[in-house]
PDB file of N, CA and C in Angstrom:
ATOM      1  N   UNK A   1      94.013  65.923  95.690  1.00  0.00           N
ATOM      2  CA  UNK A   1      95.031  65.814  94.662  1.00  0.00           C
ATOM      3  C   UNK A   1      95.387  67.216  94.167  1.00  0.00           C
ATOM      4  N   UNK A   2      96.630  67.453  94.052  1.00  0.00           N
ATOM      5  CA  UNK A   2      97.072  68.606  93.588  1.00  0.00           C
ATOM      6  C   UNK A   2      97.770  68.890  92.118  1.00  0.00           C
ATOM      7  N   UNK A   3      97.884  69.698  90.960  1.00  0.00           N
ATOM      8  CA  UNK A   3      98.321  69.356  89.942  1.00  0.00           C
ATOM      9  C   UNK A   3      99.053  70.984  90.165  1.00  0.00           C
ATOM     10  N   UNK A   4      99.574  71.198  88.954  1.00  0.00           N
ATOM     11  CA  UNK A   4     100.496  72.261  88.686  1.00  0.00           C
ATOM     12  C   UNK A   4     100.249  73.472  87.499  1.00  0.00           C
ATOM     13  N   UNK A   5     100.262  74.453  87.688  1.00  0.00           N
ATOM     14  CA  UNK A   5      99.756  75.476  86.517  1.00  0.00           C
ATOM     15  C   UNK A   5     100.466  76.208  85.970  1.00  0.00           C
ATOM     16  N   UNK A   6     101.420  76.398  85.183  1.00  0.00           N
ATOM     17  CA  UNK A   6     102.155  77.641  84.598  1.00  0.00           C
ATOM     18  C   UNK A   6     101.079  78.800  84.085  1.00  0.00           C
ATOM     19  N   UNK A   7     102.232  79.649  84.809  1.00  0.00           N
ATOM     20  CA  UNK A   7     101.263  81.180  84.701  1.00  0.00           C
ATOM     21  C   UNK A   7     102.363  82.198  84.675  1.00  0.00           C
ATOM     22  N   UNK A   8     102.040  83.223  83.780  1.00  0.00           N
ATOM     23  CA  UNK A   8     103.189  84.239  83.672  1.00  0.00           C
ATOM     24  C   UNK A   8     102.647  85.542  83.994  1.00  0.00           C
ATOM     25  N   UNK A   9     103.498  86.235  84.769  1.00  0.00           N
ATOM     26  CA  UNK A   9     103.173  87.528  85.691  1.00  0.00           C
ATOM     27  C   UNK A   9     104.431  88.422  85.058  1.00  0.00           C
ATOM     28  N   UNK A  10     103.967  89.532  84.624  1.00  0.00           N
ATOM     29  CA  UNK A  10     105.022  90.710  84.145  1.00  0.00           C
ATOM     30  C   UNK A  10     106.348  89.743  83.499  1.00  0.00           C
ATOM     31  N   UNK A  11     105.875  88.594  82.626  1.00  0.00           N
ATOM     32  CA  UNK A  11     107.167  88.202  81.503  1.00  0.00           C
ATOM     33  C   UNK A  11     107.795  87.045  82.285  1.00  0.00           C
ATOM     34  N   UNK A  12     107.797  86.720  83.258  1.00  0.00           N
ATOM     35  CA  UNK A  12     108.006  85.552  83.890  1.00  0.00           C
ATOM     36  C   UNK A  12     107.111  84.496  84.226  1.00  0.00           C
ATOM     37  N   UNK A  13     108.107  83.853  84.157  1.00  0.00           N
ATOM     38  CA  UNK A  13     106.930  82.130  83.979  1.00  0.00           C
ATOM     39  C   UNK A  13     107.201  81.472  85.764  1.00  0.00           C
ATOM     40  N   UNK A  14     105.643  81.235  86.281  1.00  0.00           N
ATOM     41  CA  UNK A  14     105.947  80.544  88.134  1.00  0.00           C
ATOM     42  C   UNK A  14     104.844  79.131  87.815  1.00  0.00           C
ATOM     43  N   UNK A  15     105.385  78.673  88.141  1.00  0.00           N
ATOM     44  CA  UNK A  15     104.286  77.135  88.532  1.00  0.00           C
ATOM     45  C   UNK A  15     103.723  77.356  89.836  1.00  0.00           C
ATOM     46  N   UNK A  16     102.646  76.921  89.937  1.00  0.00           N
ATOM     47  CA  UNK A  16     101.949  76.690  91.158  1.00  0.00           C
ATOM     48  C   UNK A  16     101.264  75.563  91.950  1.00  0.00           C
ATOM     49  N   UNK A  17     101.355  75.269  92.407  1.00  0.00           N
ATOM     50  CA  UNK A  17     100.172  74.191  92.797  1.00  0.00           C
ATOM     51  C   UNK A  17      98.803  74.107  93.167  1.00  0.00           C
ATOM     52  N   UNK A  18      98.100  73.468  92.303  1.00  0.00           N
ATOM     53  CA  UNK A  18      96.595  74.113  93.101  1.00  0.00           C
ATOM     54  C   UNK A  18      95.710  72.790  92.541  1.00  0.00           C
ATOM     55  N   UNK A  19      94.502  72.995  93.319  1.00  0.00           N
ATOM     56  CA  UNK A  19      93.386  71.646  93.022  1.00  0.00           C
ATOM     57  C   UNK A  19      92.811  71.871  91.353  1.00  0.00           C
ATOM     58  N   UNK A  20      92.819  70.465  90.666  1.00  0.00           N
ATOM     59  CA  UNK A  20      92.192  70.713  89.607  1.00  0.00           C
ATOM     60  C   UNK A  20      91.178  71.473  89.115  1.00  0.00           C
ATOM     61  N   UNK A  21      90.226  71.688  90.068  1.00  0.00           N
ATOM     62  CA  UNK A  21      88.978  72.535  89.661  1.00  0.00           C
ATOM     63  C   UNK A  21      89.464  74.006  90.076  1.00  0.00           C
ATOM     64  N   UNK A  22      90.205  74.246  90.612  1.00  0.00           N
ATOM     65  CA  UNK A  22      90.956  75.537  90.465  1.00  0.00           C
ATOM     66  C   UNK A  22      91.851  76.259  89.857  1.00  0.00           C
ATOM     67  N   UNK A  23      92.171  75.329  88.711  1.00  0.00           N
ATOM     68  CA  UNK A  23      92.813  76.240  87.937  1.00  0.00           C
ATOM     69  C   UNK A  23      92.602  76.926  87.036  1.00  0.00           C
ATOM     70  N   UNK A  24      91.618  76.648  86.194  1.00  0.00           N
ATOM     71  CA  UNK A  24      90.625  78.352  86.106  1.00  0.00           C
ATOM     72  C   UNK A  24      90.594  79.274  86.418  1.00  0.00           C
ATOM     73  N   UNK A  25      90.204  79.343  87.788  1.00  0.00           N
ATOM     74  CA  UNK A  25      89.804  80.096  88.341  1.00  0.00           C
ATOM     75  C   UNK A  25      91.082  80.986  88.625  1.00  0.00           C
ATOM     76  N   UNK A  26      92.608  79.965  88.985  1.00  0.00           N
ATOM     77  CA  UNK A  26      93.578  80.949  89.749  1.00  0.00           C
ATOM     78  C   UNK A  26      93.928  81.420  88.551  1.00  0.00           C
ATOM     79  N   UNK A  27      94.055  80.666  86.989  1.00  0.00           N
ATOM     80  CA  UNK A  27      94.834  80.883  85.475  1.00  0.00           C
ATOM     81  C   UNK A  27      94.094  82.947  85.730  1.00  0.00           C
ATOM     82  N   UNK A  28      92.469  83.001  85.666  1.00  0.00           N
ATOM     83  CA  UNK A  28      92.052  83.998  85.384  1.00  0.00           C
ATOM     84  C   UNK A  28      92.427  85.200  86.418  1.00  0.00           C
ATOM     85  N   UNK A  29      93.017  84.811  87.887  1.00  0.00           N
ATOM     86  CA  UNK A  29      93.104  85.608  88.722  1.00  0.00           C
ATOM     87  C   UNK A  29      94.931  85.794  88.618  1.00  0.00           C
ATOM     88  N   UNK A  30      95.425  85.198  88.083  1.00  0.00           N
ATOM     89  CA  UNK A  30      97.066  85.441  87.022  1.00  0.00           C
ATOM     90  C   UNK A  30      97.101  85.940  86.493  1.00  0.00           C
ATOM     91  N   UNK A  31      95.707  86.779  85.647  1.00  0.00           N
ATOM     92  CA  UNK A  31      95.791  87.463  84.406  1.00  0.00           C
ATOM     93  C   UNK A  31      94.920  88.577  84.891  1.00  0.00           C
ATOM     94  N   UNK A  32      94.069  88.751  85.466  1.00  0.00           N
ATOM     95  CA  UNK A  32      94.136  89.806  86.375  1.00  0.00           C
ATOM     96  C   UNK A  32      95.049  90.625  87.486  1.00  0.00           C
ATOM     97  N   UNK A  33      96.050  90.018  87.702  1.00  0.00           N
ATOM     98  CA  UNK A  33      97.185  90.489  88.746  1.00  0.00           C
ATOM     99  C   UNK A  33      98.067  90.778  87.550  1.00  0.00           C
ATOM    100  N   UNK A  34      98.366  90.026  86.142  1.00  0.00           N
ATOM    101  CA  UNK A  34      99.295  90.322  85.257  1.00  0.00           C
ATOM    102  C   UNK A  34      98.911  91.770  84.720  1.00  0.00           C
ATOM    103  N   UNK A  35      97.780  91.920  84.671  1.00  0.00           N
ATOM    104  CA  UNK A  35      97.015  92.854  84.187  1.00  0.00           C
ATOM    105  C   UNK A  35      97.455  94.433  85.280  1.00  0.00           C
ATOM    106  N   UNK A  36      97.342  93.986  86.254  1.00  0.00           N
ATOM    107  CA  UNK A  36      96.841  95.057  87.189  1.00  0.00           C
ATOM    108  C   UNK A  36      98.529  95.750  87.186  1.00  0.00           C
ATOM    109  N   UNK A  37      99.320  94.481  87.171  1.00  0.00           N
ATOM    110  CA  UNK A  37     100.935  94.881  87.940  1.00  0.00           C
ATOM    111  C   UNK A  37     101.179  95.910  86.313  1.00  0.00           C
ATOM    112  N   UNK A  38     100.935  95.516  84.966  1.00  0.00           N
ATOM    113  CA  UNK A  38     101.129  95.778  83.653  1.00  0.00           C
ATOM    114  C   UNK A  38     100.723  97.056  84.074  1.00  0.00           C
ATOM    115  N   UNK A  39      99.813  97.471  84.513  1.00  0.00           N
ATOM    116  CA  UNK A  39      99.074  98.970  84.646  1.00  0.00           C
ATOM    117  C   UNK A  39     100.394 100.032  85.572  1.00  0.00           C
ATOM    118  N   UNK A  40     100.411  99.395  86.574  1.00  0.00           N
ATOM    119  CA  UNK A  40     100.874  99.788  87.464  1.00  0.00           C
ATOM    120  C   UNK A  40     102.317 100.066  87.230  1.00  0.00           C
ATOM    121  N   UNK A  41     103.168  99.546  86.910  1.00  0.00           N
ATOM    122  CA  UNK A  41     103.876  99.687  86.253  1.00  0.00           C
ATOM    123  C   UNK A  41     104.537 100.786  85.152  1.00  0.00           C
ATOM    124  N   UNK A  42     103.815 100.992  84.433  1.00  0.00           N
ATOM    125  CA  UNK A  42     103.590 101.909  83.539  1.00  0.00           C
ATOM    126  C   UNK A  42     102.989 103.069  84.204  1.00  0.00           C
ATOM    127  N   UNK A  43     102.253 103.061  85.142  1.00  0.00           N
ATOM    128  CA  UNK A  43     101.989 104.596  85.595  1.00  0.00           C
ATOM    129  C   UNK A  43     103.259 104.861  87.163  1.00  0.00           C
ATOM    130  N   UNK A  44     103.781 104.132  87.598  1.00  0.00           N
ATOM    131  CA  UNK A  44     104.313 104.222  88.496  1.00  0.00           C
ATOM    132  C   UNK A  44     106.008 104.175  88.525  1.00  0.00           C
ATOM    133  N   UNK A  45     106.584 103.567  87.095  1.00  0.00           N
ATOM    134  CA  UNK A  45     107.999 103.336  86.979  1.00  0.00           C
ATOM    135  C   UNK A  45     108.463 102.033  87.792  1.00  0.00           C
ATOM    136  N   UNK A  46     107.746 101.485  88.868  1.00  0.00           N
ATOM    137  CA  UNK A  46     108.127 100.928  89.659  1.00  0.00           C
ATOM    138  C   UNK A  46     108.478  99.329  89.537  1.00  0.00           C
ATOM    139  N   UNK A  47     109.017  98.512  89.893  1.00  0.00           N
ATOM    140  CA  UNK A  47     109.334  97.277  89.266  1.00  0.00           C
ATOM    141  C   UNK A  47     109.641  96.245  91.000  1.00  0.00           C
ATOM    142  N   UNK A  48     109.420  94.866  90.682  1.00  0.00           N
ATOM    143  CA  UNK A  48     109.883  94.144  91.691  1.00  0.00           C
ATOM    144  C   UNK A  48     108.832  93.752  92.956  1.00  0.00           C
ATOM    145  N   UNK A  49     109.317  93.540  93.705  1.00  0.00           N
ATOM    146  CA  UNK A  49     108.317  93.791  95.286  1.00  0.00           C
ATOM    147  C   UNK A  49     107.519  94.816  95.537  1.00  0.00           C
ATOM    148  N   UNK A  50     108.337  95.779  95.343  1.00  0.00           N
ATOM    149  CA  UNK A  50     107.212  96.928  95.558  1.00  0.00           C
ATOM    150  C   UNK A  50     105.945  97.102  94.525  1.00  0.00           C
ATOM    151  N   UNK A  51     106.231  97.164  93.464  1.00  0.00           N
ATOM    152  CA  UNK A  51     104.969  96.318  92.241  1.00  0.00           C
ATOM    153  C   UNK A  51     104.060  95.571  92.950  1.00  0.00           C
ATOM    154  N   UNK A  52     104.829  94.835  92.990  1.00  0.00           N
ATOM    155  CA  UNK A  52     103.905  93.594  93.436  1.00  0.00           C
ATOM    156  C   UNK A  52     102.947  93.851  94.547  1.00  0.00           C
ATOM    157  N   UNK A  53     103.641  94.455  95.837  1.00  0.00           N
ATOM    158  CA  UNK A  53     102.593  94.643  97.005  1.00  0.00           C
ATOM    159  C   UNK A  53     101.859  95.840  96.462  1.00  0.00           C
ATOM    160  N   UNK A  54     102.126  97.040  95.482  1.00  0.00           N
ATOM    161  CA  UNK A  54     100.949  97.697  95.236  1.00  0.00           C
ATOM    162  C   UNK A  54      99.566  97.170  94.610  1.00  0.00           C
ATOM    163  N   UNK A  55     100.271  96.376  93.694  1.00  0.00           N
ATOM    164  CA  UNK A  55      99.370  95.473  93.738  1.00  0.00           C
ATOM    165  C   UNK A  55      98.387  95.168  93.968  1.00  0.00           C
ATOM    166  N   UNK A  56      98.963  93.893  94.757  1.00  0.00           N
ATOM    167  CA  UNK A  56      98.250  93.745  96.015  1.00  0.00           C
ATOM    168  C   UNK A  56      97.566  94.272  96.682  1.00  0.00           C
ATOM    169  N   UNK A  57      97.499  95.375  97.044  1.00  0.00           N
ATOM    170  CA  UNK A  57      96.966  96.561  98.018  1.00  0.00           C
ATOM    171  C   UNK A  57      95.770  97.136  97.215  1.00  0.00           C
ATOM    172  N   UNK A  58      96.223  97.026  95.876  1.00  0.00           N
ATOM    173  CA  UNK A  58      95.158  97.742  95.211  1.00  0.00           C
ATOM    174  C   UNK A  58      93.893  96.952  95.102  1.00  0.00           C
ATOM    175  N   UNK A  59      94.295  95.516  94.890  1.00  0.00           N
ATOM    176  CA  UNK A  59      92.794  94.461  94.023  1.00  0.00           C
ATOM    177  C   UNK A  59      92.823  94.090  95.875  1.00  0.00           C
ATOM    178  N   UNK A  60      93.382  94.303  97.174  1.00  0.00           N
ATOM    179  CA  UNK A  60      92.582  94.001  97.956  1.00  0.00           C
ATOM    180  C   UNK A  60      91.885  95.282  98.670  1.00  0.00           C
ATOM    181  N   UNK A  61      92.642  96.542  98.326  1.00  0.00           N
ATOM    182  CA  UNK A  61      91.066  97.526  98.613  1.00  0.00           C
ATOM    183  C   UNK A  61      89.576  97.420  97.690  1.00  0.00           C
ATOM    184  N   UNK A  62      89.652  96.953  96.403  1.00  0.00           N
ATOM    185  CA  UNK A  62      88.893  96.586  95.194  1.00  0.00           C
ATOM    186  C   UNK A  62      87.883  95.504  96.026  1.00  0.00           C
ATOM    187  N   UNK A  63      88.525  94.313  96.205  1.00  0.00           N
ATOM    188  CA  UNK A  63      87.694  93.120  96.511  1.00  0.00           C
ATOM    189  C   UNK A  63      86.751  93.858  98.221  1.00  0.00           C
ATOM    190  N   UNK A  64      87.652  94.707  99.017  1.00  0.00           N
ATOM    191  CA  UNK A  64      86.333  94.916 100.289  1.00  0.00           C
ATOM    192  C   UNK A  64      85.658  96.563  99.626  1.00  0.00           C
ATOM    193  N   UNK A  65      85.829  97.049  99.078  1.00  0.00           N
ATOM    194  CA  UNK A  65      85.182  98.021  98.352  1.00  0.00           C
ATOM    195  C   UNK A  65      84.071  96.824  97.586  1.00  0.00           C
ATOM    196  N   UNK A  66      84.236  95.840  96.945  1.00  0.00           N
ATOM    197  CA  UNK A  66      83.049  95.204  96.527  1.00  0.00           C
ATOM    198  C   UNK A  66      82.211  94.233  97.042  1.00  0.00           C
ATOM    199  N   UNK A  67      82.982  93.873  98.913  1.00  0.00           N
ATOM    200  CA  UNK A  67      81.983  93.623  99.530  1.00  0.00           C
ATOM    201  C   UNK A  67      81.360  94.001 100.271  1.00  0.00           C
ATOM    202  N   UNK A  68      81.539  95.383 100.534  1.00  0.00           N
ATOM    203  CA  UNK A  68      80.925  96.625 101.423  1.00  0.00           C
ATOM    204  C   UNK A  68      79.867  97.037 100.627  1.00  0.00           C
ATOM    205  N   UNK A  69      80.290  97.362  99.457  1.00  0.00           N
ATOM    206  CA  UNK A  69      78.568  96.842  97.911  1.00  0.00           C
ATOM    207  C   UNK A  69      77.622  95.799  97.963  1.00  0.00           C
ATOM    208  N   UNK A  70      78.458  94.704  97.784  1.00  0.00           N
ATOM    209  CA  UNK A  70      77.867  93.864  97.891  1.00  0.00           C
ATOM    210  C   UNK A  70      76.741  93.596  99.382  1.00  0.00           C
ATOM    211  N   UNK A  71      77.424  93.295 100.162  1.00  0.00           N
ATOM    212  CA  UNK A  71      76.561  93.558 101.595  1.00  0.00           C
ATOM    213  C   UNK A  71      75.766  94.219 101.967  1.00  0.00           C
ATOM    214  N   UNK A  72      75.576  95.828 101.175  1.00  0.00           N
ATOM    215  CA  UNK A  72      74.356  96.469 101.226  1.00  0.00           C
ATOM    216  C   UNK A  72      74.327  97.241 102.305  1.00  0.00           C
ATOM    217  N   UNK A  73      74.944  96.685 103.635  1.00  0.00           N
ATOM    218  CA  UNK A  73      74.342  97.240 104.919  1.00  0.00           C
ATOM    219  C   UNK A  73      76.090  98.245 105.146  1.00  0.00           C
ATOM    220  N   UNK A  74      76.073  99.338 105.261  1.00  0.00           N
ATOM    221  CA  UNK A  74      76.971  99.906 106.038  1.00  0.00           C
ATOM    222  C   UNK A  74      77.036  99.488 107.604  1.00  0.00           C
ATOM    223  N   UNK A  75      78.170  99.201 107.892  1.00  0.00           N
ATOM    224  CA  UNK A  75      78.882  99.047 108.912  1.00  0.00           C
ATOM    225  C   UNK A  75      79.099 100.233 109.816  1.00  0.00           C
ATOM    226  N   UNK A  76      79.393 100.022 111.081  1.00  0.00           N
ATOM    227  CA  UNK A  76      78.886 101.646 112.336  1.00  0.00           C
ATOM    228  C   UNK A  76      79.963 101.864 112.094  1.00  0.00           C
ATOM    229  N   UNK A  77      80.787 102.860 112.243  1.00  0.00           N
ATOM    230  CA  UNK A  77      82.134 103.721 112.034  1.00  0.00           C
ATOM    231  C   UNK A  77      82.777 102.797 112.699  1.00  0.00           C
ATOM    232  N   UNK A  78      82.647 102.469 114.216  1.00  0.00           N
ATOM    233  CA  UNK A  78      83.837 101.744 114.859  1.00  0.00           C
ATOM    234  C   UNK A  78      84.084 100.400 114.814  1.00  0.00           C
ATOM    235  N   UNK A  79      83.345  99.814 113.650  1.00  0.00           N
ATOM    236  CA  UNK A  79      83.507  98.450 113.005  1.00  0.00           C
ATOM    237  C   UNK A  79      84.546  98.263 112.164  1.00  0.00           C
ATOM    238  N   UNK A  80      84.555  99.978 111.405  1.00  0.00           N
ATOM    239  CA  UNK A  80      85.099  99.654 110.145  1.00  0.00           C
ATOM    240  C   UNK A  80      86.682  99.968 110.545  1.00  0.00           C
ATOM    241  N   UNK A  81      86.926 100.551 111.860  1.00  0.00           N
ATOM    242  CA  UNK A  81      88.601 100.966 112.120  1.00  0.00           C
ATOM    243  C   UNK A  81      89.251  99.702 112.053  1.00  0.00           C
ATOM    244  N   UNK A  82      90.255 100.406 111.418  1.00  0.00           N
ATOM    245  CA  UNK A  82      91.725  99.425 110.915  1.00  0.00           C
ATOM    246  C   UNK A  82      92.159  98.406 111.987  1.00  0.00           C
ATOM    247  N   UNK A  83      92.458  97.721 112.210  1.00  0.00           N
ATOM    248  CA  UNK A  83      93.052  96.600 113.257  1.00  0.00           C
ATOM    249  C   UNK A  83      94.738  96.685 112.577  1.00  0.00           C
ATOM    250  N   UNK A  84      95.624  97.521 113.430  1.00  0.00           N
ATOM    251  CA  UNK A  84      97.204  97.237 112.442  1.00  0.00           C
ATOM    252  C   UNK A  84      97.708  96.369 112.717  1.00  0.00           C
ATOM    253  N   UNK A  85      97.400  95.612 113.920  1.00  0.00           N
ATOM    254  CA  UNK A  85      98.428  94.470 113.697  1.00  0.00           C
ATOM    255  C   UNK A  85      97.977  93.253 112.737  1.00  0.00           C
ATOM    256  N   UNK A  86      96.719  93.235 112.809  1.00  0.00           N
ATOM    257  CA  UNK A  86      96.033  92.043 112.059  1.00  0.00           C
ATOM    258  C   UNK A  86      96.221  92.231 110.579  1.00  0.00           C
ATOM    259  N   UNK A  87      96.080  94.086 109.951  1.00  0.00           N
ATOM    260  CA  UNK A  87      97.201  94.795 108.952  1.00  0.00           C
ATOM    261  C   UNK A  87      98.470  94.191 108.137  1.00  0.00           C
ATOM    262  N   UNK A  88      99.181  94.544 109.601  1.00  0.00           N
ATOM    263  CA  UNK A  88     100.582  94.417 109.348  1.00  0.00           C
ATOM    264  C   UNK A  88     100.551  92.278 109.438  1.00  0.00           C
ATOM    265  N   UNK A  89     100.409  92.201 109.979  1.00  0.00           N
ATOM    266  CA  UNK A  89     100.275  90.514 109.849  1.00  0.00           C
ATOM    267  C   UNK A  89      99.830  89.857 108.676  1.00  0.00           C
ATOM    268  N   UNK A  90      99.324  90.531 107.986  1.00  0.00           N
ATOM    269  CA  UNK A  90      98.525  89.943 106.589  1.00  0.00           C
ATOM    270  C   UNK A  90      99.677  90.537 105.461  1.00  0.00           C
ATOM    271  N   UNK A  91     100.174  92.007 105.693  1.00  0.00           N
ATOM    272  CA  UNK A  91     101.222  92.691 104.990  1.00  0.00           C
ATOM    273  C   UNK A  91     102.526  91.825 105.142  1.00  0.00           C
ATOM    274  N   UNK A  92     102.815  91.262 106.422  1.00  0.00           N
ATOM    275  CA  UNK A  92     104.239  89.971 106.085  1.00  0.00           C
ATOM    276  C   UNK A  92     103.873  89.020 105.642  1.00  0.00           C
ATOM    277  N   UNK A  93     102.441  88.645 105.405  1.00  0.00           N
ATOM    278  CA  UNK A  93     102.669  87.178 104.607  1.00  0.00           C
ATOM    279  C   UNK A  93     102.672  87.308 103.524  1.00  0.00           C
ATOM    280  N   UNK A  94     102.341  88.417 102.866  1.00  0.00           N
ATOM    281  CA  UNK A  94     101.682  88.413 101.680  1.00  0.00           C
ATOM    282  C   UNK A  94     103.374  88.737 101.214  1.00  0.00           C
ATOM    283  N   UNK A  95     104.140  89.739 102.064  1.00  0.00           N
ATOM    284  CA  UNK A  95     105.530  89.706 101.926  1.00  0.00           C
ATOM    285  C   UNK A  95     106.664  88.181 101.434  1.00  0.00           C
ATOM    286  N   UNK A  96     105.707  87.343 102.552  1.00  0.00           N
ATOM    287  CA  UNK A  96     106.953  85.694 102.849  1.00  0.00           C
ATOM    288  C   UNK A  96     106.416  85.418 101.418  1.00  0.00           C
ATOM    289  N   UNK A  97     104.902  85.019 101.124  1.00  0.00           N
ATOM    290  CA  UNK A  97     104.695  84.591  99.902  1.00  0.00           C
ATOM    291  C   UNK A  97     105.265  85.098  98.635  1.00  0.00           C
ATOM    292  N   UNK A  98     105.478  86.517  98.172  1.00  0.00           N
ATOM    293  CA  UNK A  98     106.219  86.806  97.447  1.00  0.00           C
ATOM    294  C   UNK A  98     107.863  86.613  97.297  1.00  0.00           C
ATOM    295  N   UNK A  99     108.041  86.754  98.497  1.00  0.00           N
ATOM    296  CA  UNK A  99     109.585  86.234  98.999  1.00  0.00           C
ATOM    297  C   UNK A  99     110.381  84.482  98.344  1.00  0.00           C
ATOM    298  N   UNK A 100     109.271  84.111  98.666  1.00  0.00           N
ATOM    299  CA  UNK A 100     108.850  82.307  98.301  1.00  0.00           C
ATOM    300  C   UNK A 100     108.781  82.270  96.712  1.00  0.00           C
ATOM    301  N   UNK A 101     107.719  83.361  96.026  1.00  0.00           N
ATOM    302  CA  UNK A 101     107.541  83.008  94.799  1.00  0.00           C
ATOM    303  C   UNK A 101     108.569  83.765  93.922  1.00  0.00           C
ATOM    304  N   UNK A 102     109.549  84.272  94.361  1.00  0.00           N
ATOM    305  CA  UNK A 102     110.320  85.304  93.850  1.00  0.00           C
ATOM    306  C   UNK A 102     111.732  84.657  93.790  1.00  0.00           C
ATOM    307  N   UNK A 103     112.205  83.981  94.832  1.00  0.00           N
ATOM    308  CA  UNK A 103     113.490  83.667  95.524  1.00  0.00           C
ATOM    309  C   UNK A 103     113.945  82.477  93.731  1.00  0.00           C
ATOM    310  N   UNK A 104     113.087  81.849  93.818  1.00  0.00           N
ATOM    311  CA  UNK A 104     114.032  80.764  92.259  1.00  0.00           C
ATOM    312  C   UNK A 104     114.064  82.269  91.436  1.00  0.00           C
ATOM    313  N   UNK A 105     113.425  82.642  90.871  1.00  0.00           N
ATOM    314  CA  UNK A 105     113.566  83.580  89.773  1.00  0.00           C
ATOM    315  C   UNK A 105     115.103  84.699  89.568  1.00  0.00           C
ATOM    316  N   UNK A 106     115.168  84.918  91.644  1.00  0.00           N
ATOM    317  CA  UNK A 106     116.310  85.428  91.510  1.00  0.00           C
ATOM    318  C   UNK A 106     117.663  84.970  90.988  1.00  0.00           C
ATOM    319  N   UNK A 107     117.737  83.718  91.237  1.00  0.00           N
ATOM    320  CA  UNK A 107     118.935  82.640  90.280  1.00  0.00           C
ATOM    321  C   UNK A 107     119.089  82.964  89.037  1.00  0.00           C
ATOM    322  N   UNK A 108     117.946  83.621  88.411  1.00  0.00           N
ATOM    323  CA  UNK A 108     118.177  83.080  87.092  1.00  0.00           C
ATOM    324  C   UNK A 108     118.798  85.030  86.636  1.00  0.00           C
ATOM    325  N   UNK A 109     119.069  86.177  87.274  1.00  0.00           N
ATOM    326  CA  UNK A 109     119.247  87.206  86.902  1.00  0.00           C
ATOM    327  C   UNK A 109     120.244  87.599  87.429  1.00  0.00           C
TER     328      UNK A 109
END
């Protein structure tokens, strides 16, 4: 079963859909991204998509910076090289999804 969450990111209001026992969890990870884009923002001038994927970029170098901690064990150098297409493949969705969560909002400006 799926229910619906209003959540506001940099002054705009998006509904979402997500499982009841998750909305907690996503409400607090809304207000951490509201948080992060608020920062960013202000040190960067920057507004829109590009916001957004810095973002992005930032709390997901954050999250493997804290499981490369977490894990304890360093990884051999040629584990840790970049894969770009698998990169760039994760960089267009994260693109379509914003694209998706962005596209009503544009109506309204």
């Amino acid at each position: 079963m799926t229910t619906t969450l209003d959540i506001k990111i940099q002054g705009r209001d998006y509904r979402v859909a997500c499982a009841p026992e998750e909305m907690t969890s996503l409400q607090a990870a809304a207000d951490v991204l509201n948080a992060r884009m608020n920062e960013l923002a202000k040190a960067t001038k920057s507004s829109g998509e590009r916001l957004a994927v810095m973002a992005a970029l930032n709390l997901a170098d954050e999250l493997n910076k804290a499981r490369e901690t977490s894990s304890g064990a360093q990884a051999h150098p040629a584990e840790k090289a970049i894969d770009t297409e698998d990169a760039r493949r994760k960089i267009k969705s994260i693109e379509a999804q914003l694209d998706e969560v962005l596209a009503p909002q544009e109506k309204l400006f």
